[in-house]
C-alpha atoms as a PDB file:
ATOM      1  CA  UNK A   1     250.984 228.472 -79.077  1.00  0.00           C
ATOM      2  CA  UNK A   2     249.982 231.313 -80.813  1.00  0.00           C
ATOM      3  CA  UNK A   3     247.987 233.880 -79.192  1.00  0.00           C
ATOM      4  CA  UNK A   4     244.409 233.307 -81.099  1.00  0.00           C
ATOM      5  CA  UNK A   5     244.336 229.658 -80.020  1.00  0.00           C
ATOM      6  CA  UNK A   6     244.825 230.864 -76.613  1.00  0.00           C
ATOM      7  CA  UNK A   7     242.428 233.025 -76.774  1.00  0.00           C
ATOM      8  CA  UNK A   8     239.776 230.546 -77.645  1.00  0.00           C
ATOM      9  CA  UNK A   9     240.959 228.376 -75.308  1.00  0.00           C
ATOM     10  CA  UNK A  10     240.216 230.873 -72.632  1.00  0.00           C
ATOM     11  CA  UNK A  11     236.832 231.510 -73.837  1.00  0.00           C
ATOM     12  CA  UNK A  12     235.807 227.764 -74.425  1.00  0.00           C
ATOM     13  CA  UNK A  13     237.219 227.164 -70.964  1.00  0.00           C
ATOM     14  CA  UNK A  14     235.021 230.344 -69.377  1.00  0.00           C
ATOM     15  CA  UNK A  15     231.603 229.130 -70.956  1.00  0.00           C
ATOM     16  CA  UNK A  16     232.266 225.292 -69.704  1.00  0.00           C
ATOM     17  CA  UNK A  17     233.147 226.720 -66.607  1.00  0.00           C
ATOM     18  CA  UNK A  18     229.771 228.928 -66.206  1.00  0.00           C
ATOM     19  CA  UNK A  19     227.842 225.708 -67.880  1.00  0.00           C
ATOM     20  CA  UNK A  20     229.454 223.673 -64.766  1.00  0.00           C
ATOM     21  CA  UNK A  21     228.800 226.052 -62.038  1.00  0.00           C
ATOM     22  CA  UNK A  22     225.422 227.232 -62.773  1.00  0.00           C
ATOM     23  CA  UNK A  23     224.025 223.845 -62.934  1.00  0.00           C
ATOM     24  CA  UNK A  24     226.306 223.006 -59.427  1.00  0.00           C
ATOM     25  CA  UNK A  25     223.764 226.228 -57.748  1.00  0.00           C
ATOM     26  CA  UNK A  26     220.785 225.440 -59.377  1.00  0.00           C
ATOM     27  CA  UNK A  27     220.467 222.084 -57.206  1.00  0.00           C
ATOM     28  CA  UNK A  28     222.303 223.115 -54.277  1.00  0.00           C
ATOM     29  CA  UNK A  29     218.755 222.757 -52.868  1.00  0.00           C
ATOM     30  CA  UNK A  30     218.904 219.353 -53.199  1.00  0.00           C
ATOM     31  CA  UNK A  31     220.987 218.179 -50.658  1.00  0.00           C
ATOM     32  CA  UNK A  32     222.094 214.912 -49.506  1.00  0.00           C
ATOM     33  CA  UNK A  33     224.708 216.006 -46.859  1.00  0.00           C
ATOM     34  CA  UNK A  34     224.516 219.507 -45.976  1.00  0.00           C
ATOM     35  CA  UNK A  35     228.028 221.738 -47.024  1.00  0.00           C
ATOM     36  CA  UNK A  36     229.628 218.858 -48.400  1.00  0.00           C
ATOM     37  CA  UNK A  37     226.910 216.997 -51.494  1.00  0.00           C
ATOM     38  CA  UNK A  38     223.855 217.426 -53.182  1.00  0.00           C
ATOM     39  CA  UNK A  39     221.973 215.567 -55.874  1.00  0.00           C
ATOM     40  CA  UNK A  40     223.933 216.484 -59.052  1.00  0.00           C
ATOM     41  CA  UNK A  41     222.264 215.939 -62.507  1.00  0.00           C
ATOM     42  CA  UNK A  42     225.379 218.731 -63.403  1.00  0.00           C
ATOM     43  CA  UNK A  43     228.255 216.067 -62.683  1.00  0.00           C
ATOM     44  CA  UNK A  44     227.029 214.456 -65.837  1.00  0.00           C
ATOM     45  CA  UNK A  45     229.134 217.124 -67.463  1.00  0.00           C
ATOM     46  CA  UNK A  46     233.102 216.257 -66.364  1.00  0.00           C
ATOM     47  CA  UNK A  47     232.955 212.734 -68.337  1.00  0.00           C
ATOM     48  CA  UNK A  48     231.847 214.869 -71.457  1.00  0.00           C
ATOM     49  CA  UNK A  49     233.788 218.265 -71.585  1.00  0.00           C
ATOM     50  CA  UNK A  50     236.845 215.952 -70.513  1.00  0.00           C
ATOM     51  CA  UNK A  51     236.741 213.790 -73.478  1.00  0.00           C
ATOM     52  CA  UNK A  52     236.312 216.322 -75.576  1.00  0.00           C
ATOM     53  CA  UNK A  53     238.410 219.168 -74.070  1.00  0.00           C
ATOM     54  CA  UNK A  54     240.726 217.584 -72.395  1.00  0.00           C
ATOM     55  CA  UNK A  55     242.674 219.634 -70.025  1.00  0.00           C
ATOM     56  CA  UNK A  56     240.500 222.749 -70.741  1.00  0.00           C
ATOM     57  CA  UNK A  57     237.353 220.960 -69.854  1.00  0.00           C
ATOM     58  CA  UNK A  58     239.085 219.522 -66.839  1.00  0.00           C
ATOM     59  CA  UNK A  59     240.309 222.732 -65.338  1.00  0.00           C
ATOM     60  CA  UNK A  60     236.527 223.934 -66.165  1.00  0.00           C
ATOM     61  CA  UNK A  61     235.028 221.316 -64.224  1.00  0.00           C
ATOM     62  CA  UNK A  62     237.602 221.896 -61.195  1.00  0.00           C
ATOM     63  CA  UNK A  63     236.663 226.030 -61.118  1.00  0.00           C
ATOM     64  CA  UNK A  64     233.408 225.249 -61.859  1.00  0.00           C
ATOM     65  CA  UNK A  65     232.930 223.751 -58.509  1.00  0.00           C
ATOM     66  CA  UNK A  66     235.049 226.078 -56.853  1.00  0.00           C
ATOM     67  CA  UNK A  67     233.188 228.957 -58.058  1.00  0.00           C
ATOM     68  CA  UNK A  68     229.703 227.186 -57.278  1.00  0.00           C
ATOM     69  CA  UNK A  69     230.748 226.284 -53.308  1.00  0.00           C
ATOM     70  CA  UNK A  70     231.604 229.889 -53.703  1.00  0.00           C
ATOM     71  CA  UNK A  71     228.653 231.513 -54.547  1.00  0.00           C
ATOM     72  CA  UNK A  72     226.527 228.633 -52.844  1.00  0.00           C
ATOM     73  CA  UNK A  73     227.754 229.539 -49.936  1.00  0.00           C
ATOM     74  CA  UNK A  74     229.256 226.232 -48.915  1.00  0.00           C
ATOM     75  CA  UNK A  75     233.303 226.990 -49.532  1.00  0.00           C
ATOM     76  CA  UNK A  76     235.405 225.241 -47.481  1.00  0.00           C
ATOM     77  CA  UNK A  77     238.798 223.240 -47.032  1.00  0.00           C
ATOM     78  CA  UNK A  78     236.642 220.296 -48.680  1.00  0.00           C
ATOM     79  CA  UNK A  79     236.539 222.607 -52.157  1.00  0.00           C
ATOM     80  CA  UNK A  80     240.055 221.895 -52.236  1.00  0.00           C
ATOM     81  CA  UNK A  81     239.635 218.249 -52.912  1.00  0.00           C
ATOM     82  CA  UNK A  82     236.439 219.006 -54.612  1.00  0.00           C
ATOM     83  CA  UNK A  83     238.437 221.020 -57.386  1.00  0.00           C
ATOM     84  CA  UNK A  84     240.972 218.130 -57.485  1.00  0.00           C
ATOM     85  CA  UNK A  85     237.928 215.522 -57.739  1.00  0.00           C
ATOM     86  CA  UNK A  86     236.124 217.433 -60.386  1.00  0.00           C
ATOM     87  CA  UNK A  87     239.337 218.029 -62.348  1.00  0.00           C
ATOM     88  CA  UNK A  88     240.186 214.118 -62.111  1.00  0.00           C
ATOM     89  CA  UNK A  89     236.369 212.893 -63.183  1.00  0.00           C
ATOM     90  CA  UNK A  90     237.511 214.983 -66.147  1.00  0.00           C
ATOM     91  CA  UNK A  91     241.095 214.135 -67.238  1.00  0.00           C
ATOM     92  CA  UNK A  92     240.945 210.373 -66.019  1.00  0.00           C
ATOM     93  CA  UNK A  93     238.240 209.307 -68.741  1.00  0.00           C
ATOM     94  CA  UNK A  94     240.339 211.479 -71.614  1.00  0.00           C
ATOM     95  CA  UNK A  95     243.484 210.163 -70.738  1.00  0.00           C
ATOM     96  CA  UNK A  96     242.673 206.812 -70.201  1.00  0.00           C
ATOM     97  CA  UNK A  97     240.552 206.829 -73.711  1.00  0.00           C
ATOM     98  CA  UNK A  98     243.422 208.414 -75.523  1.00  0.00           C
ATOM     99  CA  UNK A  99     245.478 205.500 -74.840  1.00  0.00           C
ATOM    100  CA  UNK A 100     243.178 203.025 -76.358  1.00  0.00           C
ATOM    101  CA  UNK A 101     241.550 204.947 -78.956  1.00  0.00           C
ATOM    102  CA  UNK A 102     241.642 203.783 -82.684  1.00  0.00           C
ATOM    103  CA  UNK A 103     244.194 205.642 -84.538  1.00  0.00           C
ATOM    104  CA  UNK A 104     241.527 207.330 -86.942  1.00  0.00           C
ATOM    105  CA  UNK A 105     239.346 208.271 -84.041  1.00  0.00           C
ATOM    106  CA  UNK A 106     239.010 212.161 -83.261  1.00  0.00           C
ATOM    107  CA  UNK A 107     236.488 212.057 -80.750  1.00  0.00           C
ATOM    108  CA  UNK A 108     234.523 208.579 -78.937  1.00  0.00           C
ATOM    109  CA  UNK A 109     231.350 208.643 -80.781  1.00  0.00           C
ATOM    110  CA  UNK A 110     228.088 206.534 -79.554  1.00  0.00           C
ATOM    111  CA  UNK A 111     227.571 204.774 -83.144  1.00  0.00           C
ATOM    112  CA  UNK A 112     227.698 201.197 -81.739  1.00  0.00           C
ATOM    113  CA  UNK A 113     227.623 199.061 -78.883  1.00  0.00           C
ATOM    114  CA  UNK A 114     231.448 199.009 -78.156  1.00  0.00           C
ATOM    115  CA  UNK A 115     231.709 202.481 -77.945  1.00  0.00           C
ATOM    116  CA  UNK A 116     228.913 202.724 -75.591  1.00  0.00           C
ATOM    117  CA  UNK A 117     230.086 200.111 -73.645  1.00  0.00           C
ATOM    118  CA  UNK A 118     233.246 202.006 -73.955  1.00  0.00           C
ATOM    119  CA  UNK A 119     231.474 204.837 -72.330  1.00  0.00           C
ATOM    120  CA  UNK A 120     229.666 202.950 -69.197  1.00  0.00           C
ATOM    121  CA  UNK A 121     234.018 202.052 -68.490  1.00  0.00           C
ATOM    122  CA  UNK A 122     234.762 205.528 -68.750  1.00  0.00           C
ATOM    123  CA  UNK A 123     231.992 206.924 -66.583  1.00  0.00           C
ATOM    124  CA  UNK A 124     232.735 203.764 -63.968  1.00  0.00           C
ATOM    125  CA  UNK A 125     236.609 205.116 -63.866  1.00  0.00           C
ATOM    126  CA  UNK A 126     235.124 209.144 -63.859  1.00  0.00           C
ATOM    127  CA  UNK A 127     233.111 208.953 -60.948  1.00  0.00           C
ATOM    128  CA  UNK A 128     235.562 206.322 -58.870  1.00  0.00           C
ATOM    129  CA  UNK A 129     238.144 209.435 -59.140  1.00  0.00           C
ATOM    130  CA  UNK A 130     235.949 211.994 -57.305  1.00  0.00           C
ATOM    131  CA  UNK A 131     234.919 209.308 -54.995  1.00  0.00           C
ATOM    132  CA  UNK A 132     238.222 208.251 -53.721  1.00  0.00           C
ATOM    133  CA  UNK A 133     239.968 211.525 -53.934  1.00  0.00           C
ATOM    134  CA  UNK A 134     236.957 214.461 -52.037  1.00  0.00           C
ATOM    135  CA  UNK A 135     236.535 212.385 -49.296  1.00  0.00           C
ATOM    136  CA  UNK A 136     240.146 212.301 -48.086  1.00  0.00           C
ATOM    137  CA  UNK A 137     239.854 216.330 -46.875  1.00  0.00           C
ATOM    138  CA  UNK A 138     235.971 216.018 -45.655  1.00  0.00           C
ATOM    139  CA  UNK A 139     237.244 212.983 -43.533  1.00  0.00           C
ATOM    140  CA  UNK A 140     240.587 215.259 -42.066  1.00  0.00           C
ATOM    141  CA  UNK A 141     238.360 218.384 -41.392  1.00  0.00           C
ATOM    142  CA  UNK A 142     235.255 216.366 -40.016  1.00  0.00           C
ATOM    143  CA  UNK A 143     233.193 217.114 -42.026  1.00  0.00           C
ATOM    144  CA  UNK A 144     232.018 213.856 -43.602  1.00  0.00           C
ATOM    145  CA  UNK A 145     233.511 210.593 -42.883  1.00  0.00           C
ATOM    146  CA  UNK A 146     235.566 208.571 -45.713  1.00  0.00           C
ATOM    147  CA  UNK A 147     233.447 205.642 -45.036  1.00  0.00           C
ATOM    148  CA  UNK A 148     230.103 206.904 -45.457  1.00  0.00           C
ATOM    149  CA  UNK A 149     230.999 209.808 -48.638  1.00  0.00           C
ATOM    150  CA  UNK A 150     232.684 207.300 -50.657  1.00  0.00           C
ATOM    151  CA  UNK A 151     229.616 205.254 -51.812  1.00  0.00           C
ATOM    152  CA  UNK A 152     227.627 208.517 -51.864  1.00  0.00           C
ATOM    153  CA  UNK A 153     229.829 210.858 -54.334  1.00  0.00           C
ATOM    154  CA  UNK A 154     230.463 207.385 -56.627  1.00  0.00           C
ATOM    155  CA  UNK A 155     226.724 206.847 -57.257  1.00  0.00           C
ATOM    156  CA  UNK A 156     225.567 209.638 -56.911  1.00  0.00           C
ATOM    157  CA  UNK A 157     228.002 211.154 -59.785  1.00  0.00           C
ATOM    158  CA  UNK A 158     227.836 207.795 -61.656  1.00  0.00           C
ATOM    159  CA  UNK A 159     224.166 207.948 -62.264  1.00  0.00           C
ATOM    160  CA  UNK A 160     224.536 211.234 -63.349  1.00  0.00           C
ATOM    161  CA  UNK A 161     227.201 210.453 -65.952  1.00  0.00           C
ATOM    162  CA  UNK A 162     225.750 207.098 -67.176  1.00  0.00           C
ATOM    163  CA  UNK A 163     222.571 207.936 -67.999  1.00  0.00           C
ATOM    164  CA  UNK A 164     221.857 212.089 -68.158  1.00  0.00           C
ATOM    165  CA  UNK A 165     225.588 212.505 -69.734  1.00  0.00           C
ATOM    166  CA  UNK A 166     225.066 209.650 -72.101  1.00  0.00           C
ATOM    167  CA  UNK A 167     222.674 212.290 -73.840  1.00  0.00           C
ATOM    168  CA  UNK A 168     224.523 215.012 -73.408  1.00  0.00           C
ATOM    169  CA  UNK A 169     227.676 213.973 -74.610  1.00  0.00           C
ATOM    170  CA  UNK A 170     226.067 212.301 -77.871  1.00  0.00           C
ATOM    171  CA  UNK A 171     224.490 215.348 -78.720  1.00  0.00           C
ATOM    172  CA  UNK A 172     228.014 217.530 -77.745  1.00  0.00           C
ATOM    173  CA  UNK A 173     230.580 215.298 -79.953  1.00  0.00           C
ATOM    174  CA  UNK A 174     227.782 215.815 -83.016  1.00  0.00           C
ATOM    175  CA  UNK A 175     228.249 219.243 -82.751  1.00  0.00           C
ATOM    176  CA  UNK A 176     232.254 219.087 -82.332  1.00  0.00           C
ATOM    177  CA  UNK A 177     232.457 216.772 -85.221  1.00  0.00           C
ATOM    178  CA  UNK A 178     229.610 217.741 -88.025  1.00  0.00           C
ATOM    179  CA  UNK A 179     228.568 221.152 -86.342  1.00  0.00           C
ATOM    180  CA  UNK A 180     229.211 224.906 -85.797  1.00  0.00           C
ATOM    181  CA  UNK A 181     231.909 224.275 -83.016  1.00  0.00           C
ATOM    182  CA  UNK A 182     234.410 221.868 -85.307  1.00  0.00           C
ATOM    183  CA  UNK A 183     236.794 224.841 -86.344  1.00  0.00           C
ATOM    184  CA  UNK A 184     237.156 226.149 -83.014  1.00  0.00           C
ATOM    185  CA  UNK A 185     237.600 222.571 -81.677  1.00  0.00           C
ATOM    186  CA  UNK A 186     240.052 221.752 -84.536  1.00  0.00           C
ATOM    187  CA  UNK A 187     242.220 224.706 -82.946  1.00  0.00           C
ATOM    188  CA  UNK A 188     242.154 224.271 -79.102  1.00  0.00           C
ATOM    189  CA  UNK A 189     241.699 220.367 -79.057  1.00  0.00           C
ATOM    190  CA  UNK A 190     243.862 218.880 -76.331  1.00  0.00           C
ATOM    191  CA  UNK A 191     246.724 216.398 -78.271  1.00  0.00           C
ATOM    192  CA  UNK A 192     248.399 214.983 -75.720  1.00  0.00           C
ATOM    193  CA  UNK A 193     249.767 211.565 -76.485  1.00  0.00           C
ATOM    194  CA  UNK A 194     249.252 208.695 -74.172  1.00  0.00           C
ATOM    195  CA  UNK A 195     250.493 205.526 -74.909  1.00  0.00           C
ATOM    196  CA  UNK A 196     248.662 202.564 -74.166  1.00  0.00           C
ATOM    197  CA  UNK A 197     250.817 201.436 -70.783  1.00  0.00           C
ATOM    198  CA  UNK A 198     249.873 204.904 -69.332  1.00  0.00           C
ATOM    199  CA  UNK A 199     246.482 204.486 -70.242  1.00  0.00           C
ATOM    200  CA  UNK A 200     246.112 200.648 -69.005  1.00  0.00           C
ATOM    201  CA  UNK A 201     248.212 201.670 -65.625  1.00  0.00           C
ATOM    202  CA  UNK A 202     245.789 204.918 -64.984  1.00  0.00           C
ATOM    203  CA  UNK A 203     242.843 202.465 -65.475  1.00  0.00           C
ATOM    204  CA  UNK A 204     244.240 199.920 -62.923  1.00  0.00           C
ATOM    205  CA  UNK A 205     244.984 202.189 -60.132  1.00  0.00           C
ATOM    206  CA  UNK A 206     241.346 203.766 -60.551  1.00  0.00           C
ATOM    207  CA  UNK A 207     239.417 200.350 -60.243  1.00  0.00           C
ATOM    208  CA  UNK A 208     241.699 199.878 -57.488  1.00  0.00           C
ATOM    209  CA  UNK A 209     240.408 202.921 -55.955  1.00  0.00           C
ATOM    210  CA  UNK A 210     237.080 201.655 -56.648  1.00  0.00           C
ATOM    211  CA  UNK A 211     237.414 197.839 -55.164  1.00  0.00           C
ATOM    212  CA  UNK A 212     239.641 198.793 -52.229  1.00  0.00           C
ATOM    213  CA  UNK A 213     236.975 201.946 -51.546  1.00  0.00           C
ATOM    214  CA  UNK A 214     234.544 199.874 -51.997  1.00  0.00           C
ATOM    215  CA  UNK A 215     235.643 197.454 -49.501  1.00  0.00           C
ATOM    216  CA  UNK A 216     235.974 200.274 -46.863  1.00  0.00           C
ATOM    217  CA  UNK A 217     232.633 201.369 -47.534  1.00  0.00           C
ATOM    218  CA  UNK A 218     230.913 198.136 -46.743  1.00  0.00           C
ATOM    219  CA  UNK A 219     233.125 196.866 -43.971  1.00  0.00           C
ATOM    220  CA  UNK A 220     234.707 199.941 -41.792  1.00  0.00           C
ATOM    221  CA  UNK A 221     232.247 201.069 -39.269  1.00  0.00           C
ATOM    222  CA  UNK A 222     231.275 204.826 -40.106  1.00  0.00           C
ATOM    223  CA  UNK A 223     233.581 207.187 -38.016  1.00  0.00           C
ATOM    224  CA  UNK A 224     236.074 209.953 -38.670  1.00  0.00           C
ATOM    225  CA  UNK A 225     240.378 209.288 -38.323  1.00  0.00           C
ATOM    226  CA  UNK A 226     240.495 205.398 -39.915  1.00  0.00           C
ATOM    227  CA  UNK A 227     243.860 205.690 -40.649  1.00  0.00           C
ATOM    228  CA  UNK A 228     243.963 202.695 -42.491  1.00  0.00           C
ATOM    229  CA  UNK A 229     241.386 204.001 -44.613  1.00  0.00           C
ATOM    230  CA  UNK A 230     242.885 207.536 -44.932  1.00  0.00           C
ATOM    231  CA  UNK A 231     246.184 206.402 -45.446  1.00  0.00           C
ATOM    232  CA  UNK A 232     245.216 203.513 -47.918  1.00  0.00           C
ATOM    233  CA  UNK A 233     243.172 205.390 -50.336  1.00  0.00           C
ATOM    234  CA  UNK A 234     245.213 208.438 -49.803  1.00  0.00           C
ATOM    235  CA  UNK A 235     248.339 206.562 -51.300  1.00  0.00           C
ATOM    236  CA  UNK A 236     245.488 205.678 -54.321  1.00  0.00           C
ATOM    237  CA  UNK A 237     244.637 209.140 -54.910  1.00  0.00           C
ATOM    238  CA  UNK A 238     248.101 210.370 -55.030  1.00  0.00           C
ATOM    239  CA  UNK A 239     248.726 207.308 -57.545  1.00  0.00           C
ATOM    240  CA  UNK A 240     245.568 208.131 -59.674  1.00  0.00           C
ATOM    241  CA  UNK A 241     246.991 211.515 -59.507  1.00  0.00           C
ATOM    242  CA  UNK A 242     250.634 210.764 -61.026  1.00  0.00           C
ATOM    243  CA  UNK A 243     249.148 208.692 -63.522  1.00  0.00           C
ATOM    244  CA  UNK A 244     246.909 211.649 -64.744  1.00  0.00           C
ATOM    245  CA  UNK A 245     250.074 213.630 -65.942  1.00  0.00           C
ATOM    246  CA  UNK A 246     252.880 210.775 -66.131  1.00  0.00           C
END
């Protein structure tokens, strides 16, 4: 890679990263659980600078919250799987879209209604990642139990995506494809080729996530150590996980 591309890389990564975790502080006011969730109109954000960044956006999203529990004064073994979650609500959706993508398609644009039904599958698998994957540490450090954070973080970020990063993404993949940031996205834009196996297997193990979560969540009384829980979605997440880089 030569060294300009990398360069840009770096600083496209730095101002998602800023975008990410200035918008994470600006609502930690807001909170829903204290230390572990707040209301997030910022988590509309992974689903877009994934799809259109790829792994850069991803690892923006992930540092994004790191640096924002940082600063916000709620860092703690959770920001581990926080990072993880926020990287996965990124990658999951661009993976999963490069796999069935049209071979003249750059970028999912919002010009009919398959592609925004496209997007309402995307933001269902997005948020379904966080949601089964941050609850695992907050549940093993007692912080907030798997049973009770799972339906939380999945509607909670789902809203978020659906209906504020509908807007923002239309209005972000103009700009990447007819505007002032299409050279510099020409040059850094994550080509990693998925074939359409990967992509159908990622999607399967994340609605898994999200049935089998979803299950818990209704059923398992609302307590910390269910090792059936723990032990069940943790085998998801670690799948969800593998399939993100197989």
């Amino acid at each position: 890679m030569r060294t300009g591309n990398m360069t840009e890389k770096l600083t496209v990564g730095a101002l998602l990263t800023a975008i990410f975790a200035v918008t994470a502080l600006a609502f930690k006011g807001f909170v829903i659980i204290t230390g572990i969730t707040e209301i997030r109109p910022g988590n509309a954000f992974p689903i877009c600078f994934g799809l259109l960044f790829g792994n850069v956006g991803a690892i923006a999203c992930g540092l994004g919250n790191f640096i924002g529990d940082l600063i916000g004064g709620t860092l703690t073994l959770g920001s581990i799987g926080g990072f993880i979650g926020n990287y996965a609500m990124a990658y999951v959706p661009f993976r999963v879209w490069r796999g069935i993508k049209r071979e003249n398609e750059e970028v999912l644009l919002l010009g009919s209604w398959r592609h925004y039904m496209l997007f309402f599958f995307l933001c269902l698998l997005s948020s379904t990642t966080a949601a089964g994957i941050i609850p695992l540490f907050t549940d093993i450090i007692q912080m907030a139990p798997y049973t009770i954070l799972f339906g939380i973080i999945f509607v909670n970020d789902f809203v978020a995506e659906l209906f504020l990063g509908t807007i923002i993404y239309k209005f972000l993949a103009s700009i990447v494809i007819y505007g002032v940031l299409r050279p510099t996205w020409l040059r850094i834009r994550d080509k990693t080729i998925v074939s359409l196996r990967q992509s159908f297997s990622l999607a399967i193990i994340t609605l898994l996530c999200l049935v089998v979560g979803g299950v818990f969540f209704f059923t398992t009384p609302k307590g910390y150590g269910n090792t059936v829980v723990l032990y069940t979605m943790g085998i998801i997440s670690v799948l969800m996980v593998v399939g993100m880089k197989a």
